[in-house]
PDB file of N, CA and C in Angstrom:
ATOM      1  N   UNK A   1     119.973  63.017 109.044  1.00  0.00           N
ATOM      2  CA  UNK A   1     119.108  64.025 108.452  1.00  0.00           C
ATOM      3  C   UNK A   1     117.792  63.361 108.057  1.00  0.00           C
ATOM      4  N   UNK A   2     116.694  63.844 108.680  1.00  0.00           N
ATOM      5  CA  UNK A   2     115.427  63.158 108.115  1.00  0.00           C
ATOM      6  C   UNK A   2     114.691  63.891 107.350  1.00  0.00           C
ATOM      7  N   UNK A   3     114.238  63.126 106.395  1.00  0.00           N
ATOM      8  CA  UNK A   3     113.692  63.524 104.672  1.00  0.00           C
ATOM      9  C   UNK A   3     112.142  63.911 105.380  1.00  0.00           C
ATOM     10  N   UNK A   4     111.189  64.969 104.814  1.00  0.00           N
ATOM     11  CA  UNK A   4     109.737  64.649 105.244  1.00  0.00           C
ATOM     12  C   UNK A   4     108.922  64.927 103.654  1.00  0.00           C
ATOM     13  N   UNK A   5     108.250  64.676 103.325  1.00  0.00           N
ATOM     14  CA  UNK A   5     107.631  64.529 102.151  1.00  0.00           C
ATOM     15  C   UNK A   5     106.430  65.519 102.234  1.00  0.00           C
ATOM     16  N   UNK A   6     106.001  66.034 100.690  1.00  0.00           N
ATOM     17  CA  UNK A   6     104.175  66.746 101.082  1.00  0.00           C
ATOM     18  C   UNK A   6     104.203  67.715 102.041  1.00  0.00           C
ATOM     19  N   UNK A   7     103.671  69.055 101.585  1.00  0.00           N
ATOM     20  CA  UNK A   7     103.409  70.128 102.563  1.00  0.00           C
ATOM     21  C   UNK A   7     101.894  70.074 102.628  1.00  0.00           C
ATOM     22  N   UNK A   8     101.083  69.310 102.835  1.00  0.00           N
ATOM     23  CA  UNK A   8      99.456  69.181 103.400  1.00  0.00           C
ATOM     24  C   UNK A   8      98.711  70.679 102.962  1.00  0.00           C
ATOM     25  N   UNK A   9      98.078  70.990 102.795  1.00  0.00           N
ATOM     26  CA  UNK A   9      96.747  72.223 102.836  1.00  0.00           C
ATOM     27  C   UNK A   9      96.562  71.831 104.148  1.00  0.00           C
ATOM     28  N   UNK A  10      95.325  72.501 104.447  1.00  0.00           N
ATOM     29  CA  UNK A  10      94.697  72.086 105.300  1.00  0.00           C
ATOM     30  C   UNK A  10      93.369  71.661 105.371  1.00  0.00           C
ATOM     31  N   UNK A  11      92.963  71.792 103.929  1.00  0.00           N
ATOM     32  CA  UNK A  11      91.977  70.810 103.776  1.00  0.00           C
ATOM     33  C   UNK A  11      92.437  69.385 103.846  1.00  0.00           C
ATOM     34  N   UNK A  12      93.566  69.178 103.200  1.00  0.00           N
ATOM     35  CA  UNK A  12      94.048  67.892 102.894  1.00  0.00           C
ATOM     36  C   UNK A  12      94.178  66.915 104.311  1.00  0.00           C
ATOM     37  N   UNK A  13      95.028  68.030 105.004  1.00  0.00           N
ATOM     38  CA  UNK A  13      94.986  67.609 106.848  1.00  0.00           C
ATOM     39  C   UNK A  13      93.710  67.357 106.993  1.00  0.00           C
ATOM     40  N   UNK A  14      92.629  67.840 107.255  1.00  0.00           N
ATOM     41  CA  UNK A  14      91.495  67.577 107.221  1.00  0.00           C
ATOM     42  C   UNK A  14      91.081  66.225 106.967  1.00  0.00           C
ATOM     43  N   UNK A  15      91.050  65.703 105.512  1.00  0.00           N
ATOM     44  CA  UNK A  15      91.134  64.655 104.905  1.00  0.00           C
ATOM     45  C   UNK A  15      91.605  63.189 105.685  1.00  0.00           C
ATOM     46  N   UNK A  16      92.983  63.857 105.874  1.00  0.00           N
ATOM     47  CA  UNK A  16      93.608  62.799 106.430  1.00  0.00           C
ATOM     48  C   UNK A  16      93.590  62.263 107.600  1.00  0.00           C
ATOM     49  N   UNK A  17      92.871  63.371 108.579  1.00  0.00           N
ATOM     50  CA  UNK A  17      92.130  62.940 110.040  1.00  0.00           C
ATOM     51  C   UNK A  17      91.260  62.404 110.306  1.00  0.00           C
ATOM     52  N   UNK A  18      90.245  62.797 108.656  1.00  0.00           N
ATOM     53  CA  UNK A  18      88.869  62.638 108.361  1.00  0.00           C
ATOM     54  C   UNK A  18      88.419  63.159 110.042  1.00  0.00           C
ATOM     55  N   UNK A  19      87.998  64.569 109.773  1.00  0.00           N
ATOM     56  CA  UNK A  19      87.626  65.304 110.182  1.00  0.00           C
ATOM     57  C   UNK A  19      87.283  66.853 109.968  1.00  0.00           C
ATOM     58  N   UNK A  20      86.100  67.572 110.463  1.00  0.00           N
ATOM     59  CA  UNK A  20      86.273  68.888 109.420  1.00  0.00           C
ATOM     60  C   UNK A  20      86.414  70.140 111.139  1.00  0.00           C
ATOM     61  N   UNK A  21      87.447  70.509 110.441  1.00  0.00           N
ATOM     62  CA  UNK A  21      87.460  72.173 111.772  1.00  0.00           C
ATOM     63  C   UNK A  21      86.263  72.734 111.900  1.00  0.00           C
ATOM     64  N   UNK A  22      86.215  73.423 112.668  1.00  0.00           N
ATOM     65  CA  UNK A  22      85.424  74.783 112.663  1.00  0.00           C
ATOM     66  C   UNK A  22      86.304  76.130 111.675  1.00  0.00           C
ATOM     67  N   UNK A  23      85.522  76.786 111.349  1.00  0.00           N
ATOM     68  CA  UNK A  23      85.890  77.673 110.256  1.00  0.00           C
ATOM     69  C   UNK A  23      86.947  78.356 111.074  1.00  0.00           C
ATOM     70  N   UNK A  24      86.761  79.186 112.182  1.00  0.00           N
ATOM     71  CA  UNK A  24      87.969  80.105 113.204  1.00  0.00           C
ATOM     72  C   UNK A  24      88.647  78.848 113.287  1.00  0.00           C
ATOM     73  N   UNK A  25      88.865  77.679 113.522  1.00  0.00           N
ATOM     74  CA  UNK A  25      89.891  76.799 113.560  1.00  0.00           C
ATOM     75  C   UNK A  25      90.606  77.094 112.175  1.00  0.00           C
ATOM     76  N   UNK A  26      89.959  76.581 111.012  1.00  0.00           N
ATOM     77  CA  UNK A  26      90.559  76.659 109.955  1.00  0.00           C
ATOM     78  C   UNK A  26      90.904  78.007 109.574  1.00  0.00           C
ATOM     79  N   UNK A  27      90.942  79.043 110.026  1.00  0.00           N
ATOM     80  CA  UNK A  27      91.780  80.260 109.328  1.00  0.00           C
ATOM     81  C   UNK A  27      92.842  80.346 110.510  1.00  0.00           C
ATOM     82  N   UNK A  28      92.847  79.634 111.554  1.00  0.00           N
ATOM     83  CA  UNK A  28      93.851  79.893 112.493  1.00  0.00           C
ATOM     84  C   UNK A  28      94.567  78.958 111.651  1.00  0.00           C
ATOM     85  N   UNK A  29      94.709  77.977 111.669  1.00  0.00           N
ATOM     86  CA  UNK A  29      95.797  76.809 110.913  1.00  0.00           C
ATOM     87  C   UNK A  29      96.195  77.234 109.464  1.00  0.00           C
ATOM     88  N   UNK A  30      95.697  77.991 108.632  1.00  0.00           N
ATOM     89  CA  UNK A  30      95.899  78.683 107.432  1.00  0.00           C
ATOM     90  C   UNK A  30      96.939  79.661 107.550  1.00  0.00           C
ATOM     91  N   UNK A  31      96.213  80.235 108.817  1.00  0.00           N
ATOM     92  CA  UNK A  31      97.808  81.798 109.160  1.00  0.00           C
ATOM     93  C   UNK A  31      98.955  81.129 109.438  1.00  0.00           C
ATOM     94  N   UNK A  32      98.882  79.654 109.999  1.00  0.00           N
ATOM     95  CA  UNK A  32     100.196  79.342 110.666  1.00  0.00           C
ATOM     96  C   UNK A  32     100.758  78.523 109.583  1.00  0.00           C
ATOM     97  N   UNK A  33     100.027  78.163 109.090  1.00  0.00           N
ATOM     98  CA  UNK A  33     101.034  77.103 107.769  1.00  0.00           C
ATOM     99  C   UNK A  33     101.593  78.112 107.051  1.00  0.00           C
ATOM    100  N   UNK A  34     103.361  77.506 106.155  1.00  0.00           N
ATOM    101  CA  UNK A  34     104.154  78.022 106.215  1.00  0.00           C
ATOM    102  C   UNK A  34     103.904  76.905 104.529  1.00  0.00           C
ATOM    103  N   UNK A  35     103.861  77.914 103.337  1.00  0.00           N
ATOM    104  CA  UNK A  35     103.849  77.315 101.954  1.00  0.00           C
ATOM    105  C   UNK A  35     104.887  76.835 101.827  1.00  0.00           C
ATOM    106  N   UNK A  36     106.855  77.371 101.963  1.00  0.00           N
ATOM    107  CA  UNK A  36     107.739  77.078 101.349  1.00  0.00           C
ATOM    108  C   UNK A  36     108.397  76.483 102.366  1.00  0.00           C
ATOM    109  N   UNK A  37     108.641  75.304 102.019  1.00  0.00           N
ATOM    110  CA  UNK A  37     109.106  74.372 102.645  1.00  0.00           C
ATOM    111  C   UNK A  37     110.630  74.020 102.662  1.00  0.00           C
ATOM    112  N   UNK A  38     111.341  75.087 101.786  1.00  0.00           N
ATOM    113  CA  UNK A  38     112.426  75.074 101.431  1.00  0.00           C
ATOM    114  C   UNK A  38     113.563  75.987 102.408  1.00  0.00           C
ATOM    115  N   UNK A  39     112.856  76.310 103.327  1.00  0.00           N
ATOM    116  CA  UNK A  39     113.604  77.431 104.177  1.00  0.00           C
ATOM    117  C   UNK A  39     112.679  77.391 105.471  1.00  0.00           C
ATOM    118  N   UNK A  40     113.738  77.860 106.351  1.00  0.00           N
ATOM    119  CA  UNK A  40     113.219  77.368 108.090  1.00  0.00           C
ATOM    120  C   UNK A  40     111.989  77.853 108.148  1.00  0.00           C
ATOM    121  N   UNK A  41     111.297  77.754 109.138  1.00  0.00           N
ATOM    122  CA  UNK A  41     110.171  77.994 109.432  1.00  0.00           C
ATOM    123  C   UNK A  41     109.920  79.583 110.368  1.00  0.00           C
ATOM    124  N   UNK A  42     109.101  80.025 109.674  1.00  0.00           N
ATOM    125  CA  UNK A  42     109.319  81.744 110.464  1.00  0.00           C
ATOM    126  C   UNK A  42     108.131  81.504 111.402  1.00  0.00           C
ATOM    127  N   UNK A  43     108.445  82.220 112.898  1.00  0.00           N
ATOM    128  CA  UNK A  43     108.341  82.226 114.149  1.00  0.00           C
ATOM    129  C   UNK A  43     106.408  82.081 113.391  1.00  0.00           C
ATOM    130  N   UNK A  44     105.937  81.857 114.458  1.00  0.00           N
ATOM    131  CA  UNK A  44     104.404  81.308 113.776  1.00  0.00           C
ATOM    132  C   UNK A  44     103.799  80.446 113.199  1.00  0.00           C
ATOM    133  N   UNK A  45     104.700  79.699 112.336  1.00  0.00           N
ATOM    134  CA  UNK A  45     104.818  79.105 111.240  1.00  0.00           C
ATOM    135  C   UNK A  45     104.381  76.935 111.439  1.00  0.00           C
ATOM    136  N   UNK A  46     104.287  76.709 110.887  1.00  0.00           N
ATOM    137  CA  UNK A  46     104.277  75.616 110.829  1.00  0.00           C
ATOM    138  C   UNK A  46     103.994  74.917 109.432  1.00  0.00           C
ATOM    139  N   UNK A  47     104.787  73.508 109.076  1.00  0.00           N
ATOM    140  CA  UNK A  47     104.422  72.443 108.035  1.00  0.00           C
ATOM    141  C   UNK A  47     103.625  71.122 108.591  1.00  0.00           C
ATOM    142  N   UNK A  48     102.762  71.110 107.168  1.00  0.00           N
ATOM    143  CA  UNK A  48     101.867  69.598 107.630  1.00  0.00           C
ATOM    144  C   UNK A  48     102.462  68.286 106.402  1.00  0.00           C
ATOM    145  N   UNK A  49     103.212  67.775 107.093  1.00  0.00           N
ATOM    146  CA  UNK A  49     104.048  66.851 106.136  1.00  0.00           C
ATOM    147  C   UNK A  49     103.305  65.652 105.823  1.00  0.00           C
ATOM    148  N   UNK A  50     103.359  64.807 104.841  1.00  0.00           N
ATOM    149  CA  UNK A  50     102.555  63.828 104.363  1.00  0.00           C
ATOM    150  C   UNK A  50     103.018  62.629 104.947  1.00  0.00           C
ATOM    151  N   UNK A  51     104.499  62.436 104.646  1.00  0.00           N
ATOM    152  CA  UNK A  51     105.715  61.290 104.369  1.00  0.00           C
ATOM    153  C   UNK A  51     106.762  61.873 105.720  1.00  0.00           C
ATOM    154  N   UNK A  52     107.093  61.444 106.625  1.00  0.00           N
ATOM    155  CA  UNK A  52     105.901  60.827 107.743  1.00  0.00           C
ATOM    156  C   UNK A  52     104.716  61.924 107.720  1.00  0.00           C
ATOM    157  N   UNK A  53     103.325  61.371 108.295  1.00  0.00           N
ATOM    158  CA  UNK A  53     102.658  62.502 108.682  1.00  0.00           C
ATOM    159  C   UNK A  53     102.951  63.046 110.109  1.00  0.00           C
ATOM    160  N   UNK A  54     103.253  64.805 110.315  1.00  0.00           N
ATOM    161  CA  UNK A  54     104.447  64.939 110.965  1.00  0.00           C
ATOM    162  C   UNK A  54     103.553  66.663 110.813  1.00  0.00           C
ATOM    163  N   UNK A  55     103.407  67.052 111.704  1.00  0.00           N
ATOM    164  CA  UNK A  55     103.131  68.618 111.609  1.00  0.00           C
ATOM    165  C   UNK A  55     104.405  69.267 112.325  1.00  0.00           C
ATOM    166  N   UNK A  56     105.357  69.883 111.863  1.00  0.00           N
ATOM    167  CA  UNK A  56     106.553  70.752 112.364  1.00  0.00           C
ATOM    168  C   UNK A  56     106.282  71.907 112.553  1.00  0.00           C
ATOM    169  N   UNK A  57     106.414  72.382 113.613  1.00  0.00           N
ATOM    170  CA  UNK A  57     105.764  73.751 114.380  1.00  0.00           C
ATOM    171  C   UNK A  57     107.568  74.596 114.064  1.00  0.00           C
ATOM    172  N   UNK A  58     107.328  76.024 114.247  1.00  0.00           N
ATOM    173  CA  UNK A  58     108.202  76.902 114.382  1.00  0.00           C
ATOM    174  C   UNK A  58     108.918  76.899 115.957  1.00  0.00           C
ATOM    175  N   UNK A  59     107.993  76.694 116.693  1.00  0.00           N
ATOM    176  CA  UNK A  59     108.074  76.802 117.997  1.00  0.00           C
ATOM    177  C   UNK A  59     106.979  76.474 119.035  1.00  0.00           C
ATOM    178  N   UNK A  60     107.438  76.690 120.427  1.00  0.00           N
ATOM    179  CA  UNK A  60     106.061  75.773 121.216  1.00  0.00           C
ATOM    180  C   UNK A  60     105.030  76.565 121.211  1.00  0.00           C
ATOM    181  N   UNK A  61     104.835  78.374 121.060  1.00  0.00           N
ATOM    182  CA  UNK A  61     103.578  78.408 121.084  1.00  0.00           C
ATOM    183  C   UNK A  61     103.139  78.216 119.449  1.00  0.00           C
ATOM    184  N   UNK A  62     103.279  78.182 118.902  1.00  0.00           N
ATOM    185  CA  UNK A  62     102.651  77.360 117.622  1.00  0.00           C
ATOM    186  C   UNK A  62     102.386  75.904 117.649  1.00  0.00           C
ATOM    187  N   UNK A  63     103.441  75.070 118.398  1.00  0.00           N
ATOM    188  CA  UNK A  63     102.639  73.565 118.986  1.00  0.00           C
ATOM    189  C   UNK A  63     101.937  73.788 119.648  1.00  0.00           C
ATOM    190  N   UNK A  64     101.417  74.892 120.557  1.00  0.00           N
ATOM    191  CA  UNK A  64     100.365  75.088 121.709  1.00  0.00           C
ATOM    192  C   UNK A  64      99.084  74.762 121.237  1.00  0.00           C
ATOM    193  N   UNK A  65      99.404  75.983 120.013  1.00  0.00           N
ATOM    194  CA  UNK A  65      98.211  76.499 119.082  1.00  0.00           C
ATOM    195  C   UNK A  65      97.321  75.298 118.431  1.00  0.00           C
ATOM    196  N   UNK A  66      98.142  74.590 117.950  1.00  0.00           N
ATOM    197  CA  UNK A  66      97.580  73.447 117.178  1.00  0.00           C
ATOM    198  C   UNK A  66      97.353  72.513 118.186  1.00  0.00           C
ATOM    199  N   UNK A  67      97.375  72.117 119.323  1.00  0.00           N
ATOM    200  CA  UNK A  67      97.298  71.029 119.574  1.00  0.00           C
ATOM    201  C   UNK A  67      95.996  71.731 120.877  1.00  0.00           C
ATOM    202  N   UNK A  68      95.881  73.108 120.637  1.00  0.00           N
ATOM    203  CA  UNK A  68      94.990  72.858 121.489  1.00  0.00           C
ATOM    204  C   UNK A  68      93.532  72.807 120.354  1.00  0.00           C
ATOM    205  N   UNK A  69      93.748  72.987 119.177  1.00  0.00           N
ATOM    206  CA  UNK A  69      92.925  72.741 117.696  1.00  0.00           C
ATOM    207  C   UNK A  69      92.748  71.398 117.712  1.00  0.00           C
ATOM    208  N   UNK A  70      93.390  70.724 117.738  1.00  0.00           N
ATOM    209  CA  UNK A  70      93.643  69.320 117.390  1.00  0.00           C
ATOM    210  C   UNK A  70      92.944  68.454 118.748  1.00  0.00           C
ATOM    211  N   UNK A  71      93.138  69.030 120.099  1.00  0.00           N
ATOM    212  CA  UNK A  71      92.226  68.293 121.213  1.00  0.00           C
ATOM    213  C   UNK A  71      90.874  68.547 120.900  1.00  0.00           C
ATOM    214  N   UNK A  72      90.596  69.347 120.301  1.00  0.00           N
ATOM    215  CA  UNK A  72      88.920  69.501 120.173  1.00  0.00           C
ATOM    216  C   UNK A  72      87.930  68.257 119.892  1.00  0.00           C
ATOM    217  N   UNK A  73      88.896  67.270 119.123  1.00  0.00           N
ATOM    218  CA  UNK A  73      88.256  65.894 118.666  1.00  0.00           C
ATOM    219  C   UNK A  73      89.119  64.677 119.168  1.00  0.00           C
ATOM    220  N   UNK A  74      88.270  63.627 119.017  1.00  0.00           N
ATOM    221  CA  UNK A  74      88.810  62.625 119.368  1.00  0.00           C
ATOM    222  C   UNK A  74      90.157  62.315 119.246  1.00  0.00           C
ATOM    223  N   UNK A  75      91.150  62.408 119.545  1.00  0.00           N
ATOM    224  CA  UNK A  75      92.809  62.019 118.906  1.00  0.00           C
ATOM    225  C   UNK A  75      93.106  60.475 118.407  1.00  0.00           C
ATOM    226  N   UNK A  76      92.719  59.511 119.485  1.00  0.00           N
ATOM    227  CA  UNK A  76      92.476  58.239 119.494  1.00  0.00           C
ATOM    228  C   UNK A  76      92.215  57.654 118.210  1.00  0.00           C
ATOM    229  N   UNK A  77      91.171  58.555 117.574  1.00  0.00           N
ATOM    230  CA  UNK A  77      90.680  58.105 116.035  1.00  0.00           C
ATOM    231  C   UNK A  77      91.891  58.559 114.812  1.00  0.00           C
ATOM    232  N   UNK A  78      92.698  59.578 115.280  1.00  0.00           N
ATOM    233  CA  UNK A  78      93.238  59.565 114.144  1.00  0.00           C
ATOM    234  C   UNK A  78      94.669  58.722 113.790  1.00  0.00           C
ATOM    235  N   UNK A  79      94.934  58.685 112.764  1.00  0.00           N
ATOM    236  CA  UNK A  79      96.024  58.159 112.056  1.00  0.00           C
ATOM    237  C   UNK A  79      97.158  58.696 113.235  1.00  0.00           C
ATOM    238  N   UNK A  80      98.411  57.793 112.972  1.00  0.00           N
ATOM    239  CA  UNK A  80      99.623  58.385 113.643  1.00  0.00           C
ATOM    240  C   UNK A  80      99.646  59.431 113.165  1.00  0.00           C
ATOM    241  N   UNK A  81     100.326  60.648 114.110  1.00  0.00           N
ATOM    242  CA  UNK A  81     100.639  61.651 113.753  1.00  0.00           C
ATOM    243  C   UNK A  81     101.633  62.134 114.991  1.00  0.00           C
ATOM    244  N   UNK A  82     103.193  62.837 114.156  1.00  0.00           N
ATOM    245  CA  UNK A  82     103.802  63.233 114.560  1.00  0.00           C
ATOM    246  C   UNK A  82     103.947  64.769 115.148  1.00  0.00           C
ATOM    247  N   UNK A  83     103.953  65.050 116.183  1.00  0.00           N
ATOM    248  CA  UNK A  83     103.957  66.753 116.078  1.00  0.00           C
ATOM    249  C   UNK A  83     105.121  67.225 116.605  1.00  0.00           C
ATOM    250  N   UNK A  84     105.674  67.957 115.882  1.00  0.00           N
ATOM    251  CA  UNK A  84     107.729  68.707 117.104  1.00  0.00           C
ATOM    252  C   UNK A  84     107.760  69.777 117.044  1.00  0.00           C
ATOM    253  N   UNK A  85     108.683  70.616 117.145  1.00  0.00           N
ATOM    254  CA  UNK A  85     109.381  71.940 116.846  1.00  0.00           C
ATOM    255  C   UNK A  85     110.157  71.684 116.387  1.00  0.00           C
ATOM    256  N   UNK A  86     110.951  72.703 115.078  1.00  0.00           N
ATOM    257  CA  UNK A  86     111.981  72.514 114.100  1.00  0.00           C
ATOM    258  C   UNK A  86     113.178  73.068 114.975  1.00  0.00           C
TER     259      UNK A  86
END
């Protein structure tokens, strides 16, 4: 069973890429983050975990979603980062 720590904002994600979205980026990643972390993830949904840093998608088109957000910038530059489906 793996532990994940921190549910991220998405400013905080931000932060931690050191990088800033575009605003339609950032309300797309707002609809899909998922506050309670205590219960599965509903279809759409996704967590931005701290401890690993680890974004857990609901499903693949929600990994679609983000990662076609996330190609917009350099990847190379950022920190490890994990991305799956729950």
């Amino acid at each position: 069973m793996a532990i994940y720590l921190g549910n991220l904002s998405i400013d905080q994600f931000e932060q931690r890429l050191k990088i800033q979205f575009a605003p339609e980026d950032k309300d797309a990643l707002r609809q899909m983050r998922q506050e309670d972390v205590s219960v599965d993830l509903a279809p759409g949904k996704m967590h931005i975990f701290d401890i690993p840093f680890t974004v857990m998608c609901a499903d693949k088109a929600t990994l679609d979603g983000v990662l076609a957000i996330l190609y917009k910038f350099d990847t190379n530059k950022f920190p490890t980062l994990q991305l799956g489906i729950q």
